[in-house]
PDB file of N, CA and C in Angstrom:
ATOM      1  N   UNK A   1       0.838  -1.173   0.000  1.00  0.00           N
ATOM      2  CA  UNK A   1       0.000   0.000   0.000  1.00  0.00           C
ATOM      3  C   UNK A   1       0.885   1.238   0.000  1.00  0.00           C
ATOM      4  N   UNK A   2       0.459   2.280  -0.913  1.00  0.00           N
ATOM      5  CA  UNK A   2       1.074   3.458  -0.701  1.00  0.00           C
ATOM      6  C   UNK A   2       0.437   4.653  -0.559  1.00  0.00           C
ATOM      7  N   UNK A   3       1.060   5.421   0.336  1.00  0.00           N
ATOM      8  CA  UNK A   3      -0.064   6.650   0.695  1.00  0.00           C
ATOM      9  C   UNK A   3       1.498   7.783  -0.037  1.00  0.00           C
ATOM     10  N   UNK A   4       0.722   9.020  -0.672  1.00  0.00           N
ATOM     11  CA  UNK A   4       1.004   9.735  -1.228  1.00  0.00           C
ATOM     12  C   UNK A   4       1.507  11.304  -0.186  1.00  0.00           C
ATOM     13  N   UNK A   5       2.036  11.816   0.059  1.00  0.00           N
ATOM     14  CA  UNK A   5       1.956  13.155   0.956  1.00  0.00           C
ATOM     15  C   UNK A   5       3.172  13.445   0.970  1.00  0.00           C
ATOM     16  N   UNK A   6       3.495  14.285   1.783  1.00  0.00           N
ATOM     17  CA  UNK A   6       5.027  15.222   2.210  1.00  0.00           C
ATOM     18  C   UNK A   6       5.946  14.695   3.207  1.00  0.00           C
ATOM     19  N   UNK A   7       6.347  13.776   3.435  1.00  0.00           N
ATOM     20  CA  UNK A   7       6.855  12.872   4.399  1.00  0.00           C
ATOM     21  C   UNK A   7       8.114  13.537   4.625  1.00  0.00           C
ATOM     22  N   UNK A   8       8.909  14.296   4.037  1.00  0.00           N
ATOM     23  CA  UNK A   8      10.028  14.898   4.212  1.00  0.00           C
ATOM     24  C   UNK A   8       9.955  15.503   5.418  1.00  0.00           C
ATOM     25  N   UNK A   9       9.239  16.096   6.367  1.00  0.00           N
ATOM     26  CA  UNK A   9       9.808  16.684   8.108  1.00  0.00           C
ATOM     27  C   UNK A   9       9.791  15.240   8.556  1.00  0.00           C
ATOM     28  N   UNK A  10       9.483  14.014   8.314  1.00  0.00           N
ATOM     29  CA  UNK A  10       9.873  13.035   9.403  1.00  0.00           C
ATOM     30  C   UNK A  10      11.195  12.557   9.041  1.00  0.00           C
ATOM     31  N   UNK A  11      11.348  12.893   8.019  1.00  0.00           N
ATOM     32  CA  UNK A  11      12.685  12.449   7.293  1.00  0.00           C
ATOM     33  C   UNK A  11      13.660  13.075   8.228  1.00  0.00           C
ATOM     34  N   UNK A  12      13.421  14.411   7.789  1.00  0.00           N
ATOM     35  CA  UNK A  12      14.397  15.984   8.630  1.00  0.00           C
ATOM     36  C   UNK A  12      14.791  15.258  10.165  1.00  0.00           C
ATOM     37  N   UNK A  13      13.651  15.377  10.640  1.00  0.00           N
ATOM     38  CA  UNK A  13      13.243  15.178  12.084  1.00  0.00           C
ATOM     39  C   UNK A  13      13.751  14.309  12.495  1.00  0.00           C
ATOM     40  N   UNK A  14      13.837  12.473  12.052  1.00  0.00           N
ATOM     41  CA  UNK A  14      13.446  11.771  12.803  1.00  0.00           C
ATOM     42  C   UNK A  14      14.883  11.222  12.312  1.00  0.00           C
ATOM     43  N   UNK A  15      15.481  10.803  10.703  1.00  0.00           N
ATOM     44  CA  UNK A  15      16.167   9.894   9.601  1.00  0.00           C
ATOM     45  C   UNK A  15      17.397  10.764   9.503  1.00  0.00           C
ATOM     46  N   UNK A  16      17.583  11.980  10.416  1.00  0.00           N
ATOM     47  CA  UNK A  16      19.104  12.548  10.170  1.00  0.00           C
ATOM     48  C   UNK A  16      19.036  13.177   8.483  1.00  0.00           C
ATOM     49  N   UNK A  17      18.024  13.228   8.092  1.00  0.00           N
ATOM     50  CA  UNK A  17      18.006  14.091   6.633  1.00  0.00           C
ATOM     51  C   UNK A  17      17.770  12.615   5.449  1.00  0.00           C
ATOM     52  N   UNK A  18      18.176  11.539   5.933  1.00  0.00           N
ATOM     53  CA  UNK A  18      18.044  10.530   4.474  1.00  0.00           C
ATOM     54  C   UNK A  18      17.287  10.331   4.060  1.00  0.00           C
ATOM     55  N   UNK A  19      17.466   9.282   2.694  1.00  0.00           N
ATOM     56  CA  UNK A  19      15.872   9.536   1.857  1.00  0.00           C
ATOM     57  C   UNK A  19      14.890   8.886   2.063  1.00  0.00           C
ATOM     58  N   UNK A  20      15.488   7.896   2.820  1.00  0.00           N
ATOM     59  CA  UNK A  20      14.384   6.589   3.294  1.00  0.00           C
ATOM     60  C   UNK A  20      14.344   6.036   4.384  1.00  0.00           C
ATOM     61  N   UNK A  21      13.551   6.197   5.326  1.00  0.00           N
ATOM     62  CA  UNK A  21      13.252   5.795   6.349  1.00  0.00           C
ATOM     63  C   UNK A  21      12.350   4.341   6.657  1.00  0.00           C
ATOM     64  N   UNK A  22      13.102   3.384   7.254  1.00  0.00           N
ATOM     65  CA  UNK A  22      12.204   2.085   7.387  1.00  0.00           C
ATOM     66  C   UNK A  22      11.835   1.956   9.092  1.00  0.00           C
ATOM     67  N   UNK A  23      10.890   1.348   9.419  1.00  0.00           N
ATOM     68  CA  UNK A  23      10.376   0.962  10.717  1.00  0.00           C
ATOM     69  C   UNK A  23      10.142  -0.454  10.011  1.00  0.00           C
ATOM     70  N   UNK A  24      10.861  -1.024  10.640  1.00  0.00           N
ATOM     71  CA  UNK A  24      10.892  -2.566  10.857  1.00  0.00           C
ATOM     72  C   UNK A  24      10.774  -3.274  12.175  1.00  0.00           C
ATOM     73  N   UNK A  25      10.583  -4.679  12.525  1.00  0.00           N
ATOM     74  CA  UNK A  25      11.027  -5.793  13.612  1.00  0.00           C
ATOM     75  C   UNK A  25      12.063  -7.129  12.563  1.00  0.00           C
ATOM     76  N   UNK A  26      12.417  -7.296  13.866  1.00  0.00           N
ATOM     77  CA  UNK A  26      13.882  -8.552  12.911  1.00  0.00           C
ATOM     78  C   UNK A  26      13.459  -9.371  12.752  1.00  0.00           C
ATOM     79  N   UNK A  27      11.937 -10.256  12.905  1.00  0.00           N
ATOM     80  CA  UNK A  27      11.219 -10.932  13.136  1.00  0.00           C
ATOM     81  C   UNK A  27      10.129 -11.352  12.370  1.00  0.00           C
ATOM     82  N   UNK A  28       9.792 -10.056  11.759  1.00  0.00           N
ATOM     83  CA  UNK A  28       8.594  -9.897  10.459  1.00  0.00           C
ATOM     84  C   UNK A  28       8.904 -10.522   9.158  1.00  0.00           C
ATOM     85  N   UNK A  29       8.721 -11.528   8.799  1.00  0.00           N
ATOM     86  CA  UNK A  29       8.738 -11.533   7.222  1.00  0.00           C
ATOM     87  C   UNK A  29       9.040 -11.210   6.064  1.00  0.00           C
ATOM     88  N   UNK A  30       8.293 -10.179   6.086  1.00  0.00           N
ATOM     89  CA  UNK A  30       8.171  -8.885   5.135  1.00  0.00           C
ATOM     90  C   UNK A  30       9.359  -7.877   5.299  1.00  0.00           C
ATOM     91  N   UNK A  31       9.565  -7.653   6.274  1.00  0.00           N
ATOM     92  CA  UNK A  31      11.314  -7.050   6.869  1.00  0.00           C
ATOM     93  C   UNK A  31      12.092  -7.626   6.353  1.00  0.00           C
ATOM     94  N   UNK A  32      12.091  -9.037   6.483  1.00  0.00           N
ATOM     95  CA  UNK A  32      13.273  -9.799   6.018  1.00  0.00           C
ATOM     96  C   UNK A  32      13.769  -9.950   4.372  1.00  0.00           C
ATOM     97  N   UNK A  33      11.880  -9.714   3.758  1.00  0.00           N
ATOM     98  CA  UNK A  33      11.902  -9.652   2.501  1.00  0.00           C
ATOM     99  C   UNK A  33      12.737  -8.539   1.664  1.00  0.00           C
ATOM    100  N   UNK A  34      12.241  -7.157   2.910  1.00  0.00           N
ATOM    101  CA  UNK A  34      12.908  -6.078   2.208  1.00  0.00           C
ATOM    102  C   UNK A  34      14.297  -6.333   2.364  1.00  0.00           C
ATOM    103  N   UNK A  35      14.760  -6.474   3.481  1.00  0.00           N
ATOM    104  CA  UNK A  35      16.519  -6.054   3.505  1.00  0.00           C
ATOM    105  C   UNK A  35      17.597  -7.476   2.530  1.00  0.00           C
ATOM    106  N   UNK A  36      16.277  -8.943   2.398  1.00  0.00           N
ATOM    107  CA  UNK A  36      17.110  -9.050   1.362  1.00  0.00           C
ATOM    108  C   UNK A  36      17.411  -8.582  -0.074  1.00  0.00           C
ATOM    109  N   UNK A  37      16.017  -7.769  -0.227  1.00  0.00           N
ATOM    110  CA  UNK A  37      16.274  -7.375  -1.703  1.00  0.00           C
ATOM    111  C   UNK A  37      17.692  -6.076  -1.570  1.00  0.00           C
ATOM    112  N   UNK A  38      17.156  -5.556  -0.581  1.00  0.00           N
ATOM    113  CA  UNK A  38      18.496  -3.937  -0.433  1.00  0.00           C
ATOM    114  C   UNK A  38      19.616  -5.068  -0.621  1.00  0.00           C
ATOM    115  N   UNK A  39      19.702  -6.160  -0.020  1.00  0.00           N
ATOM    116  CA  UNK A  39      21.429  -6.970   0.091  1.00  0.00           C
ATOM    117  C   UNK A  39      21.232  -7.221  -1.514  1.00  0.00           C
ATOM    118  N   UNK A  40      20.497  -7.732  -2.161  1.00  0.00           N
ATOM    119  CA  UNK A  40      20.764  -8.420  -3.258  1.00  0.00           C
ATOM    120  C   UNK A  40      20.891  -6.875  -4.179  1.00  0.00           C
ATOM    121  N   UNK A  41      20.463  -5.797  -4.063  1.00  0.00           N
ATOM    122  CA  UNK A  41      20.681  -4.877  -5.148  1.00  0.00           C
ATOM    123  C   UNK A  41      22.620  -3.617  -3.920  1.00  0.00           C
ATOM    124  N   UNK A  42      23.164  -4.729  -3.620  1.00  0.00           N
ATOM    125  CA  UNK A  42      24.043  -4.004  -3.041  1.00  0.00           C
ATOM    126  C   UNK A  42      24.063  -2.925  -2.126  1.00  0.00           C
ATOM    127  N   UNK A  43      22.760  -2.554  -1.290  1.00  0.00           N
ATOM    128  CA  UNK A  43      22.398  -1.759  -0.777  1.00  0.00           C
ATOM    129  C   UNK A  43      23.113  -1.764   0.563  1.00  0.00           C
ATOM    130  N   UNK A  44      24.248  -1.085   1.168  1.00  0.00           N
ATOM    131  CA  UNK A  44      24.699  -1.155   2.633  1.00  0.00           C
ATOM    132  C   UNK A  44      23.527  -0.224   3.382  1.00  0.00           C
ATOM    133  N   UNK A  45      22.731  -0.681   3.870  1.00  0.00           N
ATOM    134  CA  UNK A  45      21.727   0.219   4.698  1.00  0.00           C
ATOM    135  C   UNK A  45      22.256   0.451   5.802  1.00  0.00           C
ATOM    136  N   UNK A  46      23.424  -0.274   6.321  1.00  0.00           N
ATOM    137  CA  UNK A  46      23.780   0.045   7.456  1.00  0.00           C
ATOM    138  C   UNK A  46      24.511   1.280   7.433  1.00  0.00           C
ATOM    139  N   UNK A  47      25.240   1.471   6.597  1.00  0.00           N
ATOM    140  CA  UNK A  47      26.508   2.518   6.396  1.00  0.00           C
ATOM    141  C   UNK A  47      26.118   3.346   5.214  1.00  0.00           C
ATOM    142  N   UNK A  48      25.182   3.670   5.117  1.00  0.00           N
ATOM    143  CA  UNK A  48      24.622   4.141   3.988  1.00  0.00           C
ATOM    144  C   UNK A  48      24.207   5.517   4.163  1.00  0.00           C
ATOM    145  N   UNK A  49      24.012   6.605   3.767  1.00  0.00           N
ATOM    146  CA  UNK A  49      23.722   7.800   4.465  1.00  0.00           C
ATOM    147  C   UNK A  49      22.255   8.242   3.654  1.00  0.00           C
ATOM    148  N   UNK A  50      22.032   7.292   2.963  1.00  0.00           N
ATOM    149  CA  UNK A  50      20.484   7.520   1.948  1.00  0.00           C
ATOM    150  C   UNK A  50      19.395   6.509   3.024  1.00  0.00           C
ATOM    151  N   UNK A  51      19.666   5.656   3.690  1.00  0.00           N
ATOM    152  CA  UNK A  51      18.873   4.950   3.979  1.00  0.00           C
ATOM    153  C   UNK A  51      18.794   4.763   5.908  1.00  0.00           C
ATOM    154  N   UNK A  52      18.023   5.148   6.784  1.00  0.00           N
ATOM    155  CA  UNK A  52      18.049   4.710   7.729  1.00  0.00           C
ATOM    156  C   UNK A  52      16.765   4.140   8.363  1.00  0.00           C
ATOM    157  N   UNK A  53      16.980   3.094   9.327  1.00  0.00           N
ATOM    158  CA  UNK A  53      15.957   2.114   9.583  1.00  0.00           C
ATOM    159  C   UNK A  53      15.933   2.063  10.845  1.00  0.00           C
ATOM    160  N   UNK A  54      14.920   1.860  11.719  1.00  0.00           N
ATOM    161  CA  UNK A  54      14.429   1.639  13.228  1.00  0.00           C
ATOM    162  C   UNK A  54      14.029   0.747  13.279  1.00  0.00           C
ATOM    163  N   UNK A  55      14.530  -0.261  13.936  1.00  0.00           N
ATOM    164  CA  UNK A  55      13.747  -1.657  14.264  1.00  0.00           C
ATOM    165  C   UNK A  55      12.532  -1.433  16.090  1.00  0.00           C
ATOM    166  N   UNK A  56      11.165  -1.149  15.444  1.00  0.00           N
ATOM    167  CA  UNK A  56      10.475  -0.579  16.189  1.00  0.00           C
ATOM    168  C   UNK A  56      10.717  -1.775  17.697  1.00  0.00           C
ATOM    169  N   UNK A  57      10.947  -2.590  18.004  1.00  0.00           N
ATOM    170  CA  UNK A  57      10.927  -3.517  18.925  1.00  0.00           C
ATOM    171  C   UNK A  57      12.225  -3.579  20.028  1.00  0.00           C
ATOM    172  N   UNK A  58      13.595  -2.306  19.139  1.00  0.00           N
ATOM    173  CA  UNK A  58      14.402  -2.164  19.682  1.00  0.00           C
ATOM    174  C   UNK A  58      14.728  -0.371  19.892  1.00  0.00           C
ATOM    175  N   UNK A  59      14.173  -0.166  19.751  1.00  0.00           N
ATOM    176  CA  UNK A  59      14.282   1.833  19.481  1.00  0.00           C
ATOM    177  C   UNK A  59      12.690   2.140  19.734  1.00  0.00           C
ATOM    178  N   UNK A  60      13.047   3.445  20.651  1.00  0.00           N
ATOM    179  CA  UNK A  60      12.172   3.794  21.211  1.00  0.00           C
ATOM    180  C   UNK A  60      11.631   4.713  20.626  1.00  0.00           C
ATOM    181  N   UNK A  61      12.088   5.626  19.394  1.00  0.00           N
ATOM    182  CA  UNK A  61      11.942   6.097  18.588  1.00  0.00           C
ATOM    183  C   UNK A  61      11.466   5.739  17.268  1.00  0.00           C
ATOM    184  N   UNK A  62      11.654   4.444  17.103  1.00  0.00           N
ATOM    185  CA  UNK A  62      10.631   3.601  16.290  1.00  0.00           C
ATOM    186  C   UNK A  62       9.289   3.306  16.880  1.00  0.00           C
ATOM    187  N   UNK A  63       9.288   2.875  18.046  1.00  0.00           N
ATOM    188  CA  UNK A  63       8.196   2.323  18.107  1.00  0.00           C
ATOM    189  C   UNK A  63       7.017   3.913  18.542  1.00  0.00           C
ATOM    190  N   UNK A  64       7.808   4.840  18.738  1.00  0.00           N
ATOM    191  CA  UNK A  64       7.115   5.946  19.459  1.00  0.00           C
ATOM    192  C   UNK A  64       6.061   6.239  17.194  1.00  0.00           C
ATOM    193  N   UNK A  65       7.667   6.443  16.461  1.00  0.00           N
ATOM    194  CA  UNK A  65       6.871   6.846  14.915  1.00  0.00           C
ATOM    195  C   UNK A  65       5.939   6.012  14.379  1.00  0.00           C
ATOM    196  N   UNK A  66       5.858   4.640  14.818  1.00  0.00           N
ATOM    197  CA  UNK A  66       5.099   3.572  14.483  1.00  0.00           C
ATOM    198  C   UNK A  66       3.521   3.964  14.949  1.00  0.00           C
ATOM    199  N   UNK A  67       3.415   4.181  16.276  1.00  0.00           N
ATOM    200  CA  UNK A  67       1.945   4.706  17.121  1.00  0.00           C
ATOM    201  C   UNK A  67       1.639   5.911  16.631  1.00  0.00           C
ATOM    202  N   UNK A  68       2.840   7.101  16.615  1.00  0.00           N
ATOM    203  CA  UNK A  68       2.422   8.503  16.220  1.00  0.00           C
ATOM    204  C   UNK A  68       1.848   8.656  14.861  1.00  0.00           C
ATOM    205  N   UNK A  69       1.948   7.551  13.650  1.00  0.00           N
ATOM    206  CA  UNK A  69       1.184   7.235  12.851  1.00  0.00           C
ATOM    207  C   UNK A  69       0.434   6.091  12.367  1.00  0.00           C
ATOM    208  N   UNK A  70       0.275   5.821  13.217  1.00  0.00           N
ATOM    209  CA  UNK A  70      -1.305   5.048  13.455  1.00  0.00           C
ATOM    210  C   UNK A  70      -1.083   3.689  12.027  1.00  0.00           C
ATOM    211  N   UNK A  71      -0.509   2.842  12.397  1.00  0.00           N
ATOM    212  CA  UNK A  71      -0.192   1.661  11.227  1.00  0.00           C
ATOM    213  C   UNK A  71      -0.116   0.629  12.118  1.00  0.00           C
ATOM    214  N   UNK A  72      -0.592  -0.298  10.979  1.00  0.00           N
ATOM    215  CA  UNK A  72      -0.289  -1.574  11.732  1.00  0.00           C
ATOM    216  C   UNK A  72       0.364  -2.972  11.270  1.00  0.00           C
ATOM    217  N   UNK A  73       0.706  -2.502  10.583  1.00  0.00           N
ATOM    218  CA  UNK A  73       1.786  -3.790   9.972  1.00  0.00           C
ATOM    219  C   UNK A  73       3.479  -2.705   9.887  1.00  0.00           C
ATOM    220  N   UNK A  74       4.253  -3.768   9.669  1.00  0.00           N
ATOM    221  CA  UNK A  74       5.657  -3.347   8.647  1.00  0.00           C
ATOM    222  C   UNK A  74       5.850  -4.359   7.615  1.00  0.00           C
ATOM    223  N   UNK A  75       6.852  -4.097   7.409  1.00  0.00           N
ATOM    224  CA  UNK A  75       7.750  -2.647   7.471  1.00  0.00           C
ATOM    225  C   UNK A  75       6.920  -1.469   6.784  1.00  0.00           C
ATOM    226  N   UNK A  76       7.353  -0.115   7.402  1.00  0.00           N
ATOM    227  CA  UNK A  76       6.863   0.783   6.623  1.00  0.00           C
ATOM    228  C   UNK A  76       7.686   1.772   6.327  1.00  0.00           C
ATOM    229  N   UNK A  77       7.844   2.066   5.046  1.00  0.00           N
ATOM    230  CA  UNK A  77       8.917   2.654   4.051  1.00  0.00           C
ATOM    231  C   UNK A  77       8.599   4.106   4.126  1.00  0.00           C
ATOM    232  N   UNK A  78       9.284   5.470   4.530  1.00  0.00           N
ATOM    233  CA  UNK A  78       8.972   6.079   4.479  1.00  0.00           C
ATOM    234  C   UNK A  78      10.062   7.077   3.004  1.00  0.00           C
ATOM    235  N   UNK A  79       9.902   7.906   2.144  1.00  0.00           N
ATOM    236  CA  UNK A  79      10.150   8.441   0.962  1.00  0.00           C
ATOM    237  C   UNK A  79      10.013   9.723   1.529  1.00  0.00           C
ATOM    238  N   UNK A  80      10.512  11.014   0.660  1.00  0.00           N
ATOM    239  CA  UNK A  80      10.179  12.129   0.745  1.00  0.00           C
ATOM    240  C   UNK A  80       8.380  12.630   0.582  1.00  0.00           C
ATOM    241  N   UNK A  81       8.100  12.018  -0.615  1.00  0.00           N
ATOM    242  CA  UNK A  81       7.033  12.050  -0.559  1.00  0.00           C
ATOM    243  C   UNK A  81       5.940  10.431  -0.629  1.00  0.00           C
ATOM    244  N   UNK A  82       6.081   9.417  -0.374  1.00  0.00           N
ATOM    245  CA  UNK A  82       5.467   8.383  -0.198  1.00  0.00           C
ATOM    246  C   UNK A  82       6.189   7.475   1.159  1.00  0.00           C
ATOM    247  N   UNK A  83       4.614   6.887   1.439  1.00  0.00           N
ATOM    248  CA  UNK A  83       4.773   6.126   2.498  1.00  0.00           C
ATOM    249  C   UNK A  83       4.094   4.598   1.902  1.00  0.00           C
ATOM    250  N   UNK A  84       5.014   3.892   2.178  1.00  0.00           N
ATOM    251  CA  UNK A  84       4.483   2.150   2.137  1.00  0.00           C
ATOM    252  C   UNK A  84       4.706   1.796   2.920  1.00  0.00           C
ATOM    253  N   UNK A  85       3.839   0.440   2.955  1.00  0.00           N
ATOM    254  CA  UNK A  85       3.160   0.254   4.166  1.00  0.00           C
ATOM    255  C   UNK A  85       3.148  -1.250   3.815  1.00  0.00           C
ATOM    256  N   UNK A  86       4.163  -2.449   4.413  1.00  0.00           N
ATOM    257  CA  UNK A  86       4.138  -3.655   3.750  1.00  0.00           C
ATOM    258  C   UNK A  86       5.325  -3.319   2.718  1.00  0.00           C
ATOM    259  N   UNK A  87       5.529  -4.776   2.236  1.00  0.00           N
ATOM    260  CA  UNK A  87       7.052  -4.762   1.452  1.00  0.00           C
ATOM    261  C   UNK A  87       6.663  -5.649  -0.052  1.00  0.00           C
ATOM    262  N   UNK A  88       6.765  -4.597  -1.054  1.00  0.00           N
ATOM    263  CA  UNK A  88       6.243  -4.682  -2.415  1.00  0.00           C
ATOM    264  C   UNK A  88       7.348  -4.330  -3.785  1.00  0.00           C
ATOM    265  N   UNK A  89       8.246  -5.806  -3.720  1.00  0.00           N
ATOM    266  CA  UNK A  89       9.467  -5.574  -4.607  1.00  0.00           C
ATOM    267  C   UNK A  89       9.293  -4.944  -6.207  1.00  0.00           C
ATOM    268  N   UNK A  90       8.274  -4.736  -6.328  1.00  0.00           N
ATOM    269  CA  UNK A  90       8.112  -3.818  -7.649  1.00  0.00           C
ATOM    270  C   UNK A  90       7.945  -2.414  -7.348  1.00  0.00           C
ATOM    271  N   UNK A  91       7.298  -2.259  -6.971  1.00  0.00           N
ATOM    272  CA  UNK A  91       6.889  -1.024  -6.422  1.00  0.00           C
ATOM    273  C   UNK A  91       8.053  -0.514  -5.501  1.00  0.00           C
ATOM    274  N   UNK A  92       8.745  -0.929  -4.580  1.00  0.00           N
ATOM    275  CA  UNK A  92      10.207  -0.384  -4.192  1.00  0.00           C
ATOM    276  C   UNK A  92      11.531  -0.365  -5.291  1.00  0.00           C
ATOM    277  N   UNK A  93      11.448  -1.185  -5.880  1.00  0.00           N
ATOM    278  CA  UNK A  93      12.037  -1.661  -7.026  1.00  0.00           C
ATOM    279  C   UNK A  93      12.191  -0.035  -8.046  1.00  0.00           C
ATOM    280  N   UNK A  94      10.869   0.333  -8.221  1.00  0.00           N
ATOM    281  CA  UNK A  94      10.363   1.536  -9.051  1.00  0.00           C
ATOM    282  C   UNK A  94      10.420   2.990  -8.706  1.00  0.00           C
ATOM    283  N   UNK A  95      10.119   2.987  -6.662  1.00  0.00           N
ATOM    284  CA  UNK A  95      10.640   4.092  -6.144  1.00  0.00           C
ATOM    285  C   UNK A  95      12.289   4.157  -6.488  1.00  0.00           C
ATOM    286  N   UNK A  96      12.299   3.323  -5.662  1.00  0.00           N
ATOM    287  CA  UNK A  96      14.320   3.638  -5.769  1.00  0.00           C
ATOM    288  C   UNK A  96      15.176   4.511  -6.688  1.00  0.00           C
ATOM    289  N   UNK A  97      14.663   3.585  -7.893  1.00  0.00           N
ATOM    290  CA  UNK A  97      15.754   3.910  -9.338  1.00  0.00           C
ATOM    291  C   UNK A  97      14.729   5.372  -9.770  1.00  0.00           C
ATOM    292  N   UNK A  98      13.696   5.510  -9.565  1.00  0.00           N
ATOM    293  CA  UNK A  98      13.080   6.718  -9.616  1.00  0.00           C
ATOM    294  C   UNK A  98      13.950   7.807  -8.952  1.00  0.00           C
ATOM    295  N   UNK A  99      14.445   7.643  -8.147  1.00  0.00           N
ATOM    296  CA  UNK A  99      14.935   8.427  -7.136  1.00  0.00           C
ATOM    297  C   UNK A  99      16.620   8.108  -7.414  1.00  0.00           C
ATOM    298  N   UNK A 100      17.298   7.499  -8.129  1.00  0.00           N
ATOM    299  CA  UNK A 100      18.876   7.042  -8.363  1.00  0.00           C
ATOM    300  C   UNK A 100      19.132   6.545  -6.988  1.00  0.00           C
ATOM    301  N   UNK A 101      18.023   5.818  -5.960  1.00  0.00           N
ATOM    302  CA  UNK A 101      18.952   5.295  -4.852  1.00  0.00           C
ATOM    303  C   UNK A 101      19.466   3.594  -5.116  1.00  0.00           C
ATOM    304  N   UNK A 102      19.118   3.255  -6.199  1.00  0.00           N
ATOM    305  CA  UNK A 102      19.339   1.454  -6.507  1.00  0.00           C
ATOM    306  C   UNK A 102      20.398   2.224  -7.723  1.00  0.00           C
TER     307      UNK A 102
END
């Protein structure tokens, strides 16, 4: 699912300025789905200064952005301007290179 809007002050605010913000658990599925595709398209998310991630179950700051917007699954992908919600390898696939981050 993707919701459309201005997501860039949580970016500012929350992601140290990067372009993509994830709320994940290490545990979810769908988490696991995403960070293997980032491994398989060479993506260091760890050391990466485009990409930062909160594993809501370990950061208190995840789990605080997780409630402060009202969702209920992950991972949820946050963009400058789009938010997904669930992990959808075409559709991330399409943001990315949209954006030159793949």
């Amino acid at each position: 699912m993707i919701d459309e809007g201005n997501y860039a002050s949580i970016l500012s605010q929350h992601a140290n300025d990067s372009e993509i913000l994830v709320l994940s658990l290490n545990y979810c599925d769908a988490c696991q789905k995403l960070f293997e595709f980032l491994d398989l398209n060479n993506v260091d998310y760890n050391y990466n200064y485009n990409y930062h991630y909160l594993d809501i179950a370990k950061s208190d700051l995840g789990l605080k952005l997780y409630k402060e917007f009202n969702v209920s699954s992950v991972p949820i992908i946050y963009l400058k301007n789009i938010r997904m919600i669930g992990f959808d390898t075409d559709l991330l696939n399409e943001e990315l290179k949209r954006r030159n981050l793949l």
